[in-house]
C-alpha atoms as a PDB file:
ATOM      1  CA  UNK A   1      19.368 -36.482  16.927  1.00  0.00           C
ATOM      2  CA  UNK A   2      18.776 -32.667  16.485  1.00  0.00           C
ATOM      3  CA  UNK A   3      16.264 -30.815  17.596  1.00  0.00           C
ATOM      4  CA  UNK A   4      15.087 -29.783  14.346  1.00  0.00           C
ATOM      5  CA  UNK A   5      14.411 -33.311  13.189  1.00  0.00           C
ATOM      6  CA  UNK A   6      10.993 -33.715  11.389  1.00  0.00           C
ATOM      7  CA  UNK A   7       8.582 -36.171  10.457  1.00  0.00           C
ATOM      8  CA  UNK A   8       7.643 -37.335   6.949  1.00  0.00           C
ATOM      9  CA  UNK A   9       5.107 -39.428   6.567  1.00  0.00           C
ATOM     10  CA  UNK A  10       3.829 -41.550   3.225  1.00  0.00           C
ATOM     11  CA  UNK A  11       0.658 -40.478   3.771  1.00  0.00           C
ATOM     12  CA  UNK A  12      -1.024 -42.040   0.818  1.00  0.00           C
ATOM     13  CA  UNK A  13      -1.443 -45.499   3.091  1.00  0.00           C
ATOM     14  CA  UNK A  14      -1.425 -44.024   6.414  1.00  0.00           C
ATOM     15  CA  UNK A  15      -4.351 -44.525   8.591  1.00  0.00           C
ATOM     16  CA  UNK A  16      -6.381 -41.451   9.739  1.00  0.00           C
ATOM     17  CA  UNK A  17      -5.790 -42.683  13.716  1.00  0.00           C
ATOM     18  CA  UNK A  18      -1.820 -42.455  12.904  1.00  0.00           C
ATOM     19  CA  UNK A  19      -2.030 -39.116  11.177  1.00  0.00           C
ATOM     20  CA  UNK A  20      -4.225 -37.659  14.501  1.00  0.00           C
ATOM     21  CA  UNK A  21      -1.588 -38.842  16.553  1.00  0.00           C
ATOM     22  CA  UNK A  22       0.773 -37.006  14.867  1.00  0.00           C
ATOM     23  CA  UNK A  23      -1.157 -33.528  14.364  1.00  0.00           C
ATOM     24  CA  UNK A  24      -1.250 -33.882  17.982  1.00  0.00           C
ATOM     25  CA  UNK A  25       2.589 -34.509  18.825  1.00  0.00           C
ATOM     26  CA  UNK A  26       2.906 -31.914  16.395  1.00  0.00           C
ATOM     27  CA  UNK A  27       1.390 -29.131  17.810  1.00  0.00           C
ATOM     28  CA  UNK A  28       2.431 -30.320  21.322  1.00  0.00           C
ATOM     29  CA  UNK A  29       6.532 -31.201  20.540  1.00  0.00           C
ATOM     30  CA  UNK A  30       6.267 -28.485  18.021  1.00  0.00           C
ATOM     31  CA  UNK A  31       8.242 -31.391  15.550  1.00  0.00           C
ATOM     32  CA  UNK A  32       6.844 -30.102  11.620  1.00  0.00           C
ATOM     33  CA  UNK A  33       4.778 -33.019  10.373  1.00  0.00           C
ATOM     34  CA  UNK A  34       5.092 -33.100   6.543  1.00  0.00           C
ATOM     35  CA  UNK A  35       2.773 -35.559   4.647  1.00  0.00           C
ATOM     36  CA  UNK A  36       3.653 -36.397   1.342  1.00  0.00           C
ATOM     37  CA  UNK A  37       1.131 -38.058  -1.065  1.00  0.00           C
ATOM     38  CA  UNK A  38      -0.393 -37.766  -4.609  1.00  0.00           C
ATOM     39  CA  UNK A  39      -3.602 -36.528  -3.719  1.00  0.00           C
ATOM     40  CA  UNK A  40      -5.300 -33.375  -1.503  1.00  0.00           C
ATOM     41  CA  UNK A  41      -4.550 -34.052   1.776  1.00  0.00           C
ATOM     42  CA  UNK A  42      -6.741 -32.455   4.692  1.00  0.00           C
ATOM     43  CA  UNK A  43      -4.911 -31.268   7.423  1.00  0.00           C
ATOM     44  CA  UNK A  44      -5.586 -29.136  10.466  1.00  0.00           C
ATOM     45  CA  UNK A  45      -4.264 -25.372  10.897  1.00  0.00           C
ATOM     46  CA  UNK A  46      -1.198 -25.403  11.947  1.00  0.00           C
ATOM     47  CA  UNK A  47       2.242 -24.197  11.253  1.00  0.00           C
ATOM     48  CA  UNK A  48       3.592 -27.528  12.443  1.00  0.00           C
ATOM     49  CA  UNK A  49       1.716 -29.657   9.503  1.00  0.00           C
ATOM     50  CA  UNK A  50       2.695 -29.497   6.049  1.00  0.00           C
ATOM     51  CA  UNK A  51       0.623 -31.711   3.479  1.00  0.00           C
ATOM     52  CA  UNK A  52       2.471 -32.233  -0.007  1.00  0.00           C
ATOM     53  CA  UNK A  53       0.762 -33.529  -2.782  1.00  0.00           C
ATOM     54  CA  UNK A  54       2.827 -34.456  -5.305  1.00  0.00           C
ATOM     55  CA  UNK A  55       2.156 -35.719  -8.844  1.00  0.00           C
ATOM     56  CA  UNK A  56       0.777 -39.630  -9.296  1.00  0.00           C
ATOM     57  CA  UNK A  57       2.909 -42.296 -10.996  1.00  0.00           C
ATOM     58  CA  UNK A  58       5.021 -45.067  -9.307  1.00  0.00           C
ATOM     59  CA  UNK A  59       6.739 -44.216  -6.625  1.00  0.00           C
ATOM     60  CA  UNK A  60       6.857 -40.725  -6.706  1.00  0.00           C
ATOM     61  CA  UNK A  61       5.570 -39.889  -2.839  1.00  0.00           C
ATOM     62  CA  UNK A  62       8.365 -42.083  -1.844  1.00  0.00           C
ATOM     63  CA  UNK A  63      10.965 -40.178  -4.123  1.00  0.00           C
ATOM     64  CA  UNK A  64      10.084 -37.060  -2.929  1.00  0.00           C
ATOM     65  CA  UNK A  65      10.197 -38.273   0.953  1.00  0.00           C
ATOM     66  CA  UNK A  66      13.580 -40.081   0.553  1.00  0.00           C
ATOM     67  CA  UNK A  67      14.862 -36.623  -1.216  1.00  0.00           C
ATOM     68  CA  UNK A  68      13.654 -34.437   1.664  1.00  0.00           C
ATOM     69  CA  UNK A  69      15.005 -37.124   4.389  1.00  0.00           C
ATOM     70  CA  UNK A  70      17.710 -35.865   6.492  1.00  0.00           C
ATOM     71  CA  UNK A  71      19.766 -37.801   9.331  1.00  0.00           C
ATOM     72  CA  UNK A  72      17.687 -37.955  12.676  1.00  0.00           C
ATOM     73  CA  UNK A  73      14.128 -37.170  11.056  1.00  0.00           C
ATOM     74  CA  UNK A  74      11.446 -40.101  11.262  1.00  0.00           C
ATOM     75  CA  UNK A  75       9.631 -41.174   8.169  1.00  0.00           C
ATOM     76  CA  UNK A  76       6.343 -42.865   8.823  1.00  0.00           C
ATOM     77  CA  UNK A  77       5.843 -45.708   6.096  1.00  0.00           C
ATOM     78  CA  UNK A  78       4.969 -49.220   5.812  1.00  0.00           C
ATOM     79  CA  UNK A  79       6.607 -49.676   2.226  1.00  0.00           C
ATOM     80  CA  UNK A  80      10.049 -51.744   3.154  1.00  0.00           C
ATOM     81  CA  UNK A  81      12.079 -50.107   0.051  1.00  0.00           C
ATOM     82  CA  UNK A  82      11.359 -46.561   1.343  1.00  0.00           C
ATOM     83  CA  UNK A  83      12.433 -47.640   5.250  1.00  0.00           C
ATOM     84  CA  UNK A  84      15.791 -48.855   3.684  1.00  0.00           C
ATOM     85  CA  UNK A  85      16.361 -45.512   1.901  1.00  0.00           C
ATOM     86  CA  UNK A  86      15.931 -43.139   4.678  1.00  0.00           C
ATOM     87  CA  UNK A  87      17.804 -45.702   7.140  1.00  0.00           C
ATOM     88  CA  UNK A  88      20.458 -44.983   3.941  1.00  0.00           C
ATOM     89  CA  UNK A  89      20.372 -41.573   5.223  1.00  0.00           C
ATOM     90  CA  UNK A  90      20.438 -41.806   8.951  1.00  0.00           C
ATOM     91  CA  UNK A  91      17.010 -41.338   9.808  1.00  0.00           C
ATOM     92  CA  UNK A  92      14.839 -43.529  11.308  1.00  0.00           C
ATOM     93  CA  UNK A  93      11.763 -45.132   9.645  1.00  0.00           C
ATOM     94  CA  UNK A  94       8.570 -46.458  11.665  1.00  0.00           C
ATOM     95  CA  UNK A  95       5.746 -48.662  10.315  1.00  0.00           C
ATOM     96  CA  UNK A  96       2.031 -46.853  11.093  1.00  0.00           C
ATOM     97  CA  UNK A  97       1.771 -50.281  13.081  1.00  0.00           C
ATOM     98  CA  UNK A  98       4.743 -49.316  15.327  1.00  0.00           C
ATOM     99  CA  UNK A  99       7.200 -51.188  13.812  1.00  0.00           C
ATOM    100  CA  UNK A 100      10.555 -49.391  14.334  1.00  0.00           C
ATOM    101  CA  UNK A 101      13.371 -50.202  11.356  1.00  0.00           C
ATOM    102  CA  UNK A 102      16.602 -49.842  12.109  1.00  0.00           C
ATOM    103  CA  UNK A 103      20.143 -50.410  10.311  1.00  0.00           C
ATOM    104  CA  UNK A 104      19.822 -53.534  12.684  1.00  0.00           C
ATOM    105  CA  UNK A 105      16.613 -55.067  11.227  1.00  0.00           C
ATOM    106  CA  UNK A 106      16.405 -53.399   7.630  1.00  0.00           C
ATOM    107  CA  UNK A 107      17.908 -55.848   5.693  1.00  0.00           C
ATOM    108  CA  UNK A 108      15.744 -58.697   6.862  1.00  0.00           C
ATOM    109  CA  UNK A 109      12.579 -57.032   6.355  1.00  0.00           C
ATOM    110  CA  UNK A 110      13.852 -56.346   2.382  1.00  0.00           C
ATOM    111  CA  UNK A 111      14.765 -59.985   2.146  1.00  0.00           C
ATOM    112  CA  UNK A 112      11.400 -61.180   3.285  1.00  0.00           C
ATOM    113  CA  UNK A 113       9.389 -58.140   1.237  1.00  0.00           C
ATOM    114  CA  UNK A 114      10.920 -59.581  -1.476  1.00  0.00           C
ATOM    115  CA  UNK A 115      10.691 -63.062  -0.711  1.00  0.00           C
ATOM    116  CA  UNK A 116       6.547 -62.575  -0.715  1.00  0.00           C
ATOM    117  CA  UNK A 117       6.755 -60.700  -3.949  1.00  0.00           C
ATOM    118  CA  UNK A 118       7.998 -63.712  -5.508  1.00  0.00           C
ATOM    119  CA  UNK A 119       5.272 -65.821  -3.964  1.00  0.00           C
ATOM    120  CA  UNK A 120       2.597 -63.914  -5.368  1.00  0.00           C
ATOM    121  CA  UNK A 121       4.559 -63.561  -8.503  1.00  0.00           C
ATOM    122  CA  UNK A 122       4.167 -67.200  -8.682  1.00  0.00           C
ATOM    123  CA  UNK A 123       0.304 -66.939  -8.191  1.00  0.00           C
ATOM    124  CA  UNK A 124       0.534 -67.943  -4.288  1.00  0.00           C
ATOM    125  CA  UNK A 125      -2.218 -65.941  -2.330  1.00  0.00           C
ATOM    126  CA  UNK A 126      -0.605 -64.501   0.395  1.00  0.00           C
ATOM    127  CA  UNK A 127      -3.028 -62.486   2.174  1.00  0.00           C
ATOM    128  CA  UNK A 128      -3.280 -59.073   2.970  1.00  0.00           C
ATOM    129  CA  UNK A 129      -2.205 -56.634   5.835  1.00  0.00           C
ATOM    130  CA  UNK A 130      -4.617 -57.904   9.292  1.00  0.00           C
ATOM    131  CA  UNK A 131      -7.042 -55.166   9.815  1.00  0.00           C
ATOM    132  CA  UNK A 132      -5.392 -52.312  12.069  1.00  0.00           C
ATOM    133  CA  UNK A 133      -6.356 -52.779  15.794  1.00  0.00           C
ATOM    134  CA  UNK A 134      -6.229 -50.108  18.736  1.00  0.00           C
ATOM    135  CA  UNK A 135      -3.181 -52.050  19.973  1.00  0.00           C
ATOM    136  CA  UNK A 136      -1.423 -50.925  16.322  1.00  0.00           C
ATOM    137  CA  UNK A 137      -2.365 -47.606  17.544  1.00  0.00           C
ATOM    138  CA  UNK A 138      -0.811 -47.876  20.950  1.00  0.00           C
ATOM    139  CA  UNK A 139       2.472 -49.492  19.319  1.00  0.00           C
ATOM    140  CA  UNK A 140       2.577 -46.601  16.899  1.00  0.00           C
ATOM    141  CA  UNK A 141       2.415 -44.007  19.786  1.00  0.00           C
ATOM    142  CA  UNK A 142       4.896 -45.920  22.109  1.00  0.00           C
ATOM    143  CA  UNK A 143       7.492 -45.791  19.412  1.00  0.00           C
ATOM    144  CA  UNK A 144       6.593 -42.546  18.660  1.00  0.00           C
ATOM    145  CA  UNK A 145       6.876 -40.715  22.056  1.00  0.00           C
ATOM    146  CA  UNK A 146      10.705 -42.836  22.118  1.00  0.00           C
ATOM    147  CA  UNK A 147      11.531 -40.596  19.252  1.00  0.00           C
ATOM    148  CA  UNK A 148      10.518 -37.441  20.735  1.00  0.00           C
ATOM    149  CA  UNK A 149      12.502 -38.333  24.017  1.00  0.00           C
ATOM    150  CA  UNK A 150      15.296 -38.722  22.327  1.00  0.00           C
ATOM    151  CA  UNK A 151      14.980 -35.519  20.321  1.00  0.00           C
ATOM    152  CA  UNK A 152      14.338 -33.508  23.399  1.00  0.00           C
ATOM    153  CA  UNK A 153      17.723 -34.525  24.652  1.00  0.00           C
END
């Protein structure tokens, strides 16, 4: 991993503890934070955080973040399609509930994505995401501070 890996981050979804996480590991790794979404985005001065707002329609946030992807960057998402595009491009993407996907566990997570698609194509109700707990939070920033190790070295 280089040391001029960044992070993008599909910020349309993210929650607001993530993002403060990473203004801070911004500032302090001095890693550029770009967040990508289709609306304004509010973001603290600094020459480490970019916000990008890019036009609305389907999929376009992810489009753009999968375009500006590079080998050894980390994209912060929770969309599964996304995660498999940037692990495409040898970069590494994590879930805002610390969920690290990897070459290793990609292709699962697409098979089961897709699998509840179907169900709820077929009118089963399959619930929502769980409400995001401080232990999310902690995951996020565990898997987080992994990825800046490894970039230091």
């Amino acid at each position: 991993m280089s040391a001029g890996a960044q992070i993008l981050v599909d910020a349309d979804a993210c929650p607001v503890p993530i993002k403060e996480i990473l203004f801070r590991a911004a500032e302090r790794e001095r890693v550029m934070v770009i967040l990508v979404a289709n609306q304004y985005l509010r973001t603290p001065p600094s020459r480490f955080v970019r916000a990008l707002q890019v036009p609305g329609g389907f999929d376009v946030a992810d489009h753009e973040i999968a375009h500006r992807t590079a080998a050894g960057d980390l994209v912060v998402t929770q969309d599964i399609p996304l995660a498999a595009a940037v692990i495409d491009k040898g970069a590494l993407a994590l879930d805002p509930r610390g969920e690290l996907h990897t070459v290793e566990t990609i292709a699962q997570r697409l098979a089961m994505r897709n699998f509840m698609d179907e169900l709820r194509g077929a009118g089963v109700d399959t619930g929502g995401h769980a409400p995001f707990h401080a232990r999310d939070r902690q995951a996020f920033a565990n898997q987080l501070d992994r990825w800046l190790q490894q970039r230091r070295t």
